[in-house]
Protein backbone atom coordinates (compact mmCIF):
# COMPACT_ATOMS: atom_id res chain seq x y z
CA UNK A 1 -29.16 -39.98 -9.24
CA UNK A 2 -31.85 -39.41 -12.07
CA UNK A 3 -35.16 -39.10 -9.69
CA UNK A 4 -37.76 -38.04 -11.71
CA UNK A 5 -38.11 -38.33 -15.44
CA UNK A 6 -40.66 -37.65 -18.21
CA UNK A 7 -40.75 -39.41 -21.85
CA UNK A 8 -42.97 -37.68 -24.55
CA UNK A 9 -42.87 -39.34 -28.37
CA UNK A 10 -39.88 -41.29 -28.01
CA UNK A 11 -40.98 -44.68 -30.46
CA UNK A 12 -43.79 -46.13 -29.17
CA UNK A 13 -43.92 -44.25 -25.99
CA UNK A 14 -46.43 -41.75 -26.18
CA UNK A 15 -46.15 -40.31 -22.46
CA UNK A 16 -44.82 -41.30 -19.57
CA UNK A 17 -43.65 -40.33 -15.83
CA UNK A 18 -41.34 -42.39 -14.01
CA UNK A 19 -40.02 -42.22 -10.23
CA UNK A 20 -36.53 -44.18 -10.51
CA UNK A 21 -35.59 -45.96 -7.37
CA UNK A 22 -31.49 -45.10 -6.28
CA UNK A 23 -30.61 -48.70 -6.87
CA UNK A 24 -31.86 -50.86 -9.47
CA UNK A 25 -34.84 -49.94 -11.67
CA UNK A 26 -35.93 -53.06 -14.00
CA UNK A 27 -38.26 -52.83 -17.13
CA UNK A 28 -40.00 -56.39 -17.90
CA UNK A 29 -42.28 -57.02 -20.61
CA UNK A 30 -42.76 -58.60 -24.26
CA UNK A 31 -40.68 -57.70 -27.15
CA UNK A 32 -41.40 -54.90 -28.77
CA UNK A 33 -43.14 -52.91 -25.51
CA UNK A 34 -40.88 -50.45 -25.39
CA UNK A 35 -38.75 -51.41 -22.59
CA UNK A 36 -36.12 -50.30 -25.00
CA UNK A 37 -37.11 -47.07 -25.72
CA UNK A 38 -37.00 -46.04 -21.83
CA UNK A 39 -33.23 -46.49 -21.37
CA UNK A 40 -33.03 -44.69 -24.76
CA UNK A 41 -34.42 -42.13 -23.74
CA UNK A 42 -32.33 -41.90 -20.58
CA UNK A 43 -29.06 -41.67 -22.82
CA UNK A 44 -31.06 -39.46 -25.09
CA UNK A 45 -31.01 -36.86 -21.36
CA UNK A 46 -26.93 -37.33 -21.14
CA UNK A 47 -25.64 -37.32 -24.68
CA UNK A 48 -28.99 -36.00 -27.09
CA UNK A 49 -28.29 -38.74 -28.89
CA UNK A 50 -30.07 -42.43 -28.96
CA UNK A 51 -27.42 -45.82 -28.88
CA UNK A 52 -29.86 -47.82 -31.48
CA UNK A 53 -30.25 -45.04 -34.37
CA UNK A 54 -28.76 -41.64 -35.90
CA UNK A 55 -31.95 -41.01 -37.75
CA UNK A 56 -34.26 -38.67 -35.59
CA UNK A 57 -37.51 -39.67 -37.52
CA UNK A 58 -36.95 -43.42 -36.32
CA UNK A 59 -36.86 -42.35 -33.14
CA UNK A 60 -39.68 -39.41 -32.78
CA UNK A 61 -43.14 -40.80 -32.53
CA UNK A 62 -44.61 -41.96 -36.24
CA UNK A 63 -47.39 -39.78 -35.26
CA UNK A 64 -45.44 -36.76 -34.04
CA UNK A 65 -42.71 -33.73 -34.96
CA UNK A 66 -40.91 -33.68 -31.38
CA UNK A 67 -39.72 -35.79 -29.00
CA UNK A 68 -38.66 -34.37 -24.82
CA UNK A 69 -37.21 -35.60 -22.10
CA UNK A 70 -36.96 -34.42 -18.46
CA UNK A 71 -34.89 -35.35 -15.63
CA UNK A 72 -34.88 -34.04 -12.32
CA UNK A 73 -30.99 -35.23 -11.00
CA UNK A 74 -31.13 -35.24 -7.04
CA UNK A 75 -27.56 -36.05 -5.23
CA UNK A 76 -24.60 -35.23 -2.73
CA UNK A 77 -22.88 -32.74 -5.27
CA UNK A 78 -25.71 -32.05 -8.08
CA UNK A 79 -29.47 -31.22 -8.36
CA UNK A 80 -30.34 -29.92 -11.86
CA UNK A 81 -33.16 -30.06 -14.26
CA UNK A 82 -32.33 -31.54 -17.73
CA UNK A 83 -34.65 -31.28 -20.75
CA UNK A 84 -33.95 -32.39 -24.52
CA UNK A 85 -36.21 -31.65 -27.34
CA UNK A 86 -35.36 -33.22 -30.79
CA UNK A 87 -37.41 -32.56 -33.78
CA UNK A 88 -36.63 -33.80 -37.34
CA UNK A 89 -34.07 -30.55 -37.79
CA UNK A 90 -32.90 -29.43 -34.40
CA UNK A 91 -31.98 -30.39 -30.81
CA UNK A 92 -32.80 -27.83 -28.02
CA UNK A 93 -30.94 -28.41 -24.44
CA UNK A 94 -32.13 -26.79 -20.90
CA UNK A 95 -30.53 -27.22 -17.90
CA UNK A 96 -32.41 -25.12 -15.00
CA UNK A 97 -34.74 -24.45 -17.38
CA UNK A 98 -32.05 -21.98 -19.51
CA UNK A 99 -31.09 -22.92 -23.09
CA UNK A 100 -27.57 -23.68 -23.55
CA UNK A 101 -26.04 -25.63 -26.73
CA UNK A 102 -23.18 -27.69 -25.50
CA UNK A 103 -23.72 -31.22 -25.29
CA UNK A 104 -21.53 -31.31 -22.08
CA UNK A 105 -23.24 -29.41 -19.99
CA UNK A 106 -25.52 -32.42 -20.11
CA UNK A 107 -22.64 -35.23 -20.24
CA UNK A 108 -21.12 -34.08 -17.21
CA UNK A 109 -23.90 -33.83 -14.79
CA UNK A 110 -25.08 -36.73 -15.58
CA UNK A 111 -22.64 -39.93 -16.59
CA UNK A 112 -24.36 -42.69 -18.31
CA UNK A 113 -22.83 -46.16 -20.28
CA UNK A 114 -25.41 -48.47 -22.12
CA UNK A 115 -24.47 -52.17 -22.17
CA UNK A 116 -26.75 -53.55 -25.42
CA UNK A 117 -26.39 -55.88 -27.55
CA UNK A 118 -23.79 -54.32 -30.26
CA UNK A 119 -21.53 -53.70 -27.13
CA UNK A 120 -19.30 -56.71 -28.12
CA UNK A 121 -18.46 -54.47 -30.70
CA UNK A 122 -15.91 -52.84 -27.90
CA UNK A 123 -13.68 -56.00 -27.81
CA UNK A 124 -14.03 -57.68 -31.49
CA UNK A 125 -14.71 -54.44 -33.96
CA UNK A 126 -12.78 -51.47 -35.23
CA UNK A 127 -11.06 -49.02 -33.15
CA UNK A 128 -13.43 -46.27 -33.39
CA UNK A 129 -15.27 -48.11 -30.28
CA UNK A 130 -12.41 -48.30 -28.42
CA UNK A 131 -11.24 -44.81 -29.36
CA UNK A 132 -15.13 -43.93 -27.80
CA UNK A 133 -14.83 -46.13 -24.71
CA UNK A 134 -11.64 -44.30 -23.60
CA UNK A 135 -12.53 -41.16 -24.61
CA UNK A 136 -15.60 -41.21 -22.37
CA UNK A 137 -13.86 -41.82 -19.16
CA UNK A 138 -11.09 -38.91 -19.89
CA UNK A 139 -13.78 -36.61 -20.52
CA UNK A 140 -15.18 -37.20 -16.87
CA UNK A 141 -11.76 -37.62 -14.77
CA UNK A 142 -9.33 -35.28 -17.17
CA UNK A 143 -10.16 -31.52 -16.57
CA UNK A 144 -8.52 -30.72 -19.56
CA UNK A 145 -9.76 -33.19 -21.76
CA UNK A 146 -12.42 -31.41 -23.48
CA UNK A 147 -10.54 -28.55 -24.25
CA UNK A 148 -7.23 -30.50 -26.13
CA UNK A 149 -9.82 -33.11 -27.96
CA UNK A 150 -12.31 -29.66 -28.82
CA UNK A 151 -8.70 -28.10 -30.20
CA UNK A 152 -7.16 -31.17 -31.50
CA UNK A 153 -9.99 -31.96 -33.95
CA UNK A 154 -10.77 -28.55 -35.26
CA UNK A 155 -7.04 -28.57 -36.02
CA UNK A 156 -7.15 -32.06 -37.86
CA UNK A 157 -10.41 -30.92 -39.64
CA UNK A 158 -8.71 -27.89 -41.03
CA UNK A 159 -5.79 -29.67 -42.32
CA UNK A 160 -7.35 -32.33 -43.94
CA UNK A 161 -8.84 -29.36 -45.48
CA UNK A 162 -5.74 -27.62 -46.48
CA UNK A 163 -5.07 -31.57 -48.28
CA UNK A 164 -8.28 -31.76 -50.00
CA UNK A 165 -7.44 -28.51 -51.79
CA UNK A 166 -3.92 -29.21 -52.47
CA UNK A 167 -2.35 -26.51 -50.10
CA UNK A 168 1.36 -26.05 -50.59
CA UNK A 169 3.62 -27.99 -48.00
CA UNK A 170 5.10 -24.59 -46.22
CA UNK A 171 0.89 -23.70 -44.83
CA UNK A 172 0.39 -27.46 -44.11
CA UNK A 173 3.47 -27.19 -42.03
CA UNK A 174 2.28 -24.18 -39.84
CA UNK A 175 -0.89 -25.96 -38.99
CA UNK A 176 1.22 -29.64 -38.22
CA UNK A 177 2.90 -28.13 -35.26
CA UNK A 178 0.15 -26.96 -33.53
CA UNK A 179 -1.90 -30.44 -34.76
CA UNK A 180 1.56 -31.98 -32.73
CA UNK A 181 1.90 -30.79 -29.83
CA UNK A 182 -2.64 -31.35 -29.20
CA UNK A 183 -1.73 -34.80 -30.48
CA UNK A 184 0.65 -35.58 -28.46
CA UNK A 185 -0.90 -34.32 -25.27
CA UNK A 186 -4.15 -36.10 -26.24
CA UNK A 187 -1.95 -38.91 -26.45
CA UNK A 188 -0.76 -38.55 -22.79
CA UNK A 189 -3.80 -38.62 -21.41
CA UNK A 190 -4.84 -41.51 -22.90
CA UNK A 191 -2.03 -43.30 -21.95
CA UNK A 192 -2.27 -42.43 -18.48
CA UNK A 193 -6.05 -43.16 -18.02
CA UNK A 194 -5.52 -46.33 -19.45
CA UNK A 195 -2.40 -47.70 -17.18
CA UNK A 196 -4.96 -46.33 -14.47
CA UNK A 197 -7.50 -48.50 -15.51
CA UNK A 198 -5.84 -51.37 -16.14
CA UNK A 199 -5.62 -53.02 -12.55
CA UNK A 200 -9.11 -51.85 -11.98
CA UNK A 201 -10.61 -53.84 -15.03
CA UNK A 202 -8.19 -56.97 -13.75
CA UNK A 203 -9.77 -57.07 -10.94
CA UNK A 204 -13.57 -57.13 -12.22
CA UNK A 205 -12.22 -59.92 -15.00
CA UNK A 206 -11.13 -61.95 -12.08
CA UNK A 207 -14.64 -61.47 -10.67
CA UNK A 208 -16.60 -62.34 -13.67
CA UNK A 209 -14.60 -64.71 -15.33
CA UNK A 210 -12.50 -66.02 -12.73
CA UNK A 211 -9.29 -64.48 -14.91
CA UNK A 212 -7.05 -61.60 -14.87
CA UNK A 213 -3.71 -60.47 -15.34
CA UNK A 214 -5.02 -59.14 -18.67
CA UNK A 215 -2.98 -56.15 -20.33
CA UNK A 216 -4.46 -53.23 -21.51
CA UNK A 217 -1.78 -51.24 -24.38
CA UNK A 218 -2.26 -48.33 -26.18
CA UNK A 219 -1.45 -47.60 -29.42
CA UNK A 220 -1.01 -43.89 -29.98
CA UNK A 221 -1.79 -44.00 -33.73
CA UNK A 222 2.05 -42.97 -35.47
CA UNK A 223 5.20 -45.00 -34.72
CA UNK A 224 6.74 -45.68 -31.34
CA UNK A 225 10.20 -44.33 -32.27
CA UNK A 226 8.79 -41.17 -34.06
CA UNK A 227 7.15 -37.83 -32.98
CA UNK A 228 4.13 -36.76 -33.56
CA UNK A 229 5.13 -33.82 -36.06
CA UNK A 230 8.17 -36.22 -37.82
CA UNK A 231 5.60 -38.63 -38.78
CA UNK A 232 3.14 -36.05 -40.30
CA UNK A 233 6.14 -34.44 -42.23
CA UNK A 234 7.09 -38.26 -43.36
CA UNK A 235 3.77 -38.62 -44.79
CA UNK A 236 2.48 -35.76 -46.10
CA UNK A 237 2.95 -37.26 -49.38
CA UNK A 238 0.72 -40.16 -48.72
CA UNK A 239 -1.81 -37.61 -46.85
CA UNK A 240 -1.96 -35.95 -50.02
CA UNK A 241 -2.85 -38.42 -52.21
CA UNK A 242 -5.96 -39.85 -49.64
CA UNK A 243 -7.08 -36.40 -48.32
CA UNK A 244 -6.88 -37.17 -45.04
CA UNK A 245 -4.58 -37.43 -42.31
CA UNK A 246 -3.14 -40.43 -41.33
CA UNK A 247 -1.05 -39.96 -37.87
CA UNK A 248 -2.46 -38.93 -34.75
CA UNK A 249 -5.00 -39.88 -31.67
CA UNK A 250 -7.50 -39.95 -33.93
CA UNK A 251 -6.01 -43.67 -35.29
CA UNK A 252 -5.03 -44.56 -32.01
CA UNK A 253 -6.50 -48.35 -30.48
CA UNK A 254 -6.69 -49.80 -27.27
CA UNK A 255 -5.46 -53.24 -27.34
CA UNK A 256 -6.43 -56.14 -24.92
CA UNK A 257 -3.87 -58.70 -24.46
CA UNK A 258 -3.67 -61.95 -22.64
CA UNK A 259 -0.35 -63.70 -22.59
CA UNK A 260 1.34 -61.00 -24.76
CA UNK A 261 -1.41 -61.58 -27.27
CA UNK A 262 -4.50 -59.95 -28.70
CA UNK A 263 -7.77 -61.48 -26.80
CA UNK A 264 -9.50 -61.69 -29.78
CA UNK A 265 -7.84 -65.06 -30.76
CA UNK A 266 -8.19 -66.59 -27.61
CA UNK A 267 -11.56 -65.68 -25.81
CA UNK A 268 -14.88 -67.14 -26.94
CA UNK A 269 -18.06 -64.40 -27.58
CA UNK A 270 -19.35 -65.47 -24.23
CA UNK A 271 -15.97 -64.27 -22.78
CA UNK A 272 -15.88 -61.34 -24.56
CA UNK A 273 -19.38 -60.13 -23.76
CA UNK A 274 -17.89 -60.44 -19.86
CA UNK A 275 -14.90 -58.86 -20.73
CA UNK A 276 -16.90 -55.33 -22.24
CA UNK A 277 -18.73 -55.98 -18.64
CA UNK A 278 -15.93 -55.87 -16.96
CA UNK A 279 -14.41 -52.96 -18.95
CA UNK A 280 -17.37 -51.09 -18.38
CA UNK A 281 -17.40 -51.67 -14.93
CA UNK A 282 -13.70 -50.25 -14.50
CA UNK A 283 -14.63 -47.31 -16.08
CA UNK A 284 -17.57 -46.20 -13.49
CA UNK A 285 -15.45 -47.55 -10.62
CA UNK A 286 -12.93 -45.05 -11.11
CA UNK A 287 -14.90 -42.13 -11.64
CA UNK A 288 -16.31 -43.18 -8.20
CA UNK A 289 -12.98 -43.08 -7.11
CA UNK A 290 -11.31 -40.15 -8.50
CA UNK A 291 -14.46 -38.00 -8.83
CA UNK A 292 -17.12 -39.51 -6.32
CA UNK A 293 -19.78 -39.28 -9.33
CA UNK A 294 -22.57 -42.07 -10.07
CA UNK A 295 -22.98 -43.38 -13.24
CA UNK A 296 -26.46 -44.73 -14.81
CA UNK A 297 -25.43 -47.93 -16.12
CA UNK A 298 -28.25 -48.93 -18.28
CA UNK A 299 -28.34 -52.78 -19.44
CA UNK A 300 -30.37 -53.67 -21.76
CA UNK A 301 -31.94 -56.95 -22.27
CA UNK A 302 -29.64 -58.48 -19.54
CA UNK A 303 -31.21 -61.97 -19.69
CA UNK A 304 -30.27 -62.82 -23.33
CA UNK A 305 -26.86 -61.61 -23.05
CA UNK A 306 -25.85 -63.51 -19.87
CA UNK A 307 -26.91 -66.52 -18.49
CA UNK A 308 -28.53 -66.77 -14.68
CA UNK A 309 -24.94 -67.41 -13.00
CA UNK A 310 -23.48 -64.54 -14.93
CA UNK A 311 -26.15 -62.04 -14.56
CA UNK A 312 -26.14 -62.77 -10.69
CA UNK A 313 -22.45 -62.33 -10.51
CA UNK A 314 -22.60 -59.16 -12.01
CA UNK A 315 -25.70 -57.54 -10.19
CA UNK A 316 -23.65 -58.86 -7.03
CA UNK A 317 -21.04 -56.74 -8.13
CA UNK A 318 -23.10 -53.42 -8.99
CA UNK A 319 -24.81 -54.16 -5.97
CA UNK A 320 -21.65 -52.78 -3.87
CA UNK A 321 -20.84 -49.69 -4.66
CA UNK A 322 -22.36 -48.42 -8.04
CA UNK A 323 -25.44 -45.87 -8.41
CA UNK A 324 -28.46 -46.12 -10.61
CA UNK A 325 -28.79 -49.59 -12.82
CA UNK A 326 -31.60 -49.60 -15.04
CA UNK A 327 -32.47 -53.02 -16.60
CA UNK A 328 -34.66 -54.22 -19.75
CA UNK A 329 -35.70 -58.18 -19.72
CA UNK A 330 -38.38 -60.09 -21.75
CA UNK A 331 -38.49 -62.85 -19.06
CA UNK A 332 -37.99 -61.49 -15.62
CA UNK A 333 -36.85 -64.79 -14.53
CA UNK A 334 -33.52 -64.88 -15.70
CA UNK A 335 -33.13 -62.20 -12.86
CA UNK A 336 -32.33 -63.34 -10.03
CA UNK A 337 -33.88 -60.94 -7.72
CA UNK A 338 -33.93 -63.26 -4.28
CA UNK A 339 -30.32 -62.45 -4.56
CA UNK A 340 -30.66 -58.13 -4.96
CA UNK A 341 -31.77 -55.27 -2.59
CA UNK A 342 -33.34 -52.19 -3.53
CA UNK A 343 -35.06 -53.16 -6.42
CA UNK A 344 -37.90 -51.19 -8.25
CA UNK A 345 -40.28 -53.33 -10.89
CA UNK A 346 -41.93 -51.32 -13.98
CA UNK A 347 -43.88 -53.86 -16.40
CA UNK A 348 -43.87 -52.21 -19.91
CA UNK A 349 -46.59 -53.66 -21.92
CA UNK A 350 -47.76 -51.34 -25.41
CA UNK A 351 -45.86 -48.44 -24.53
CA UNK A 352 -47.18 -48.06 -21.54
CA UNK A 353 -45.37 -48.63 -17.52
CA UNK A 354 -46.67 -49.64 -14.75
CA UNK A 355 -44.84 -50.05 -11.04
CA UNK A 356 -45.64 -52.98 -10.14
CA UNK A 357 -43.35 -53.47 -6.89
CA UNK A 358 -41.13 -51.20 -4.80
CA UNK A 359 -39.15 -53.82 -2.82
CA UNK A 360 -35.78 -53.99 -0.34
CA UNK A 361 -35.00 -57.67 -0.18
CA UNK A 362 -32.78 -58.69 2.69
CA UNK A 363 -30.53 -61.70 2.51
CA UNK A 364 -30.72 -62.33 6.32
């Protein structure tokens, strides 16, 4: 679990230290207090990135050139130090207190999914997401993942090189069979993680919706009936002509189906807000399962995205088995914390946190 962790000049949050409680940590406050910027700046530790912005400078302190954060992680099978420093130019990463420069070395130590309020995006928007979503859980479970996805899209940048510049067919061809056989083995593994996943995420849609038998289908990005390397030979012509290329993983889509047919035409934006919970949810309980690793699940501004019965049905449900949950609200009462054990309070008000309660509330 993330123990200990330090914000300096992320948005409006100047300084801070936090002690995290091991169960659920919840940020309440007004709008605009920065409740926000706290998760951020947890996924900012895991990935160096932030979920609400790609521009540095709207996410550094107005009044500052660098933002850092620092994470003590304290558990069973890791205890690290984690530090990220972003300026308007550069990223630095330390973990126990050395420099290194892979992104992963964070990622892996310490698993994180944010639930916000673009998340819908999972279920109703382009594949990219979905491409994301799955990609995320094969890089924690799949030892090998890193490596064929690392190969596979140095390979597909340098041919869509070779296309831009008009390469003649016989040097596109030597780099297609390599680009093949990483495609199709990135395809595998997608395939397989997602027939994995499939009666897990049933069974949290029967939880949270009171429906399941829901099929998950993957669509490997190039025909059914069709290799990998016959379909980039079949349309090299049209690759040409676009500069990019136009079979492989990288087009691939997870499909949700219910009754042989795409949710999206049947499920209201209520249901599909569930649904990416109950996705989500899949996702850390098999890495629990196959790995015995926590994820952070951070979820922000819980009480405007589900209603009272909702939100209780799902903290019932993270209340089992899952690690850290960090919360944002603007109205702490659409929590309903009778119902929850191991809860820690932090009231955000101007950038600033305060603990307010420390609490282990028994149902007996």
């Amino acid at each position: 679990m993330l123990s200990e962790f330090t914000i300096t000049n992320v948005r409006n949050i100047q300084n801070a230290s936090l002690t995290l409680g091991p169960k659920f940590n919840i940020f309440f406050g007004p709008n605009g207090a920065g409740k926000t910027s706290i998760i951020e700046s947890i996924y900012l530790l895991a990935t160096t990135k932030s979920f609400r912005s790609s521009h540095s400078r709207k996410i550094i302190n107005e009044n500052n050139h660098s933002l850092t954060v620092f994470g003590r992680i304290e558990g069973l099978h890791e205890h690290a130090k984690l530090g990220v420093e972003k300026t308007l130019e550069a990223k630095t990463i330390r973990v126990n207190g050395k420099t290194v420069n892979a992104v992963s070395e964070l990622a892996e130590r310490l698993p994180v999914l944010v639930i916000e309020q673009d998340s819908h995006k999972l279920v109703e928007s382009g594949p990219l997401w979905r491409r994301k979503f799955i990609d995320w859980g094969l890089f924690h479970v799949k030892h090998d993942f890193n490596s064929v996805w690392s190969s596979f899209n140095k390979t597909l940048k340098q041919r869509n090189a070779l296309l831009l510049q008009g390469a003649d067919s016989e040097m596109i061809d030597n780099w297609d069979e390599g680009l093949a056989t990483l495609g199709e083995r990135y395809s595998e593994l997608r395939e397989d993680y997602i027939q994995t996943l499939e009666p897990v995420f049933n069974s949290f849609a029967e939880e949270l919706i009171a429906d399941s038998d829901f099929g998950l289908n993957y669509k490997k990005g190039w025909a059914k009936d069709k290799s990998l390397k016959q379909s980039l030979s079949e349309n090299l012509d049209r690759d040409r002509l676009n500069g990019r290329t136009s079979s492989g993983p990288h087009r691939g889509d997870l499909v949700i189906r219910k009754n042989g047919k795409d949710i999206r035409e049947h499920v209201s934006r209520g249901q599909e807000k569930l649904l990416v919970y109950a996705l989500n949810l899949a996702q850390v309980s098999l890495l629990k399962e196959l790995k015995d690793k926590d994820t952070i699940l951070l979820l922000d501004d819980l009480g405007s995205e589900l209603d009272v019965n909702h939100s209780n049905n799902l903290l019932q449900l993270l209340s089992r088995s899952f690690g850290q949950v960090c919360i944002t609200t603007a109205n702490l009462d659409t929590i309903p914390l009778a119902n929850m054990e191991d809860v820690k309070l932090f009231h955000v008000k101007h950038g600033s946190i305060e603990v307010i309660n420390e609490l282990s509330i028994n149902n007996d």
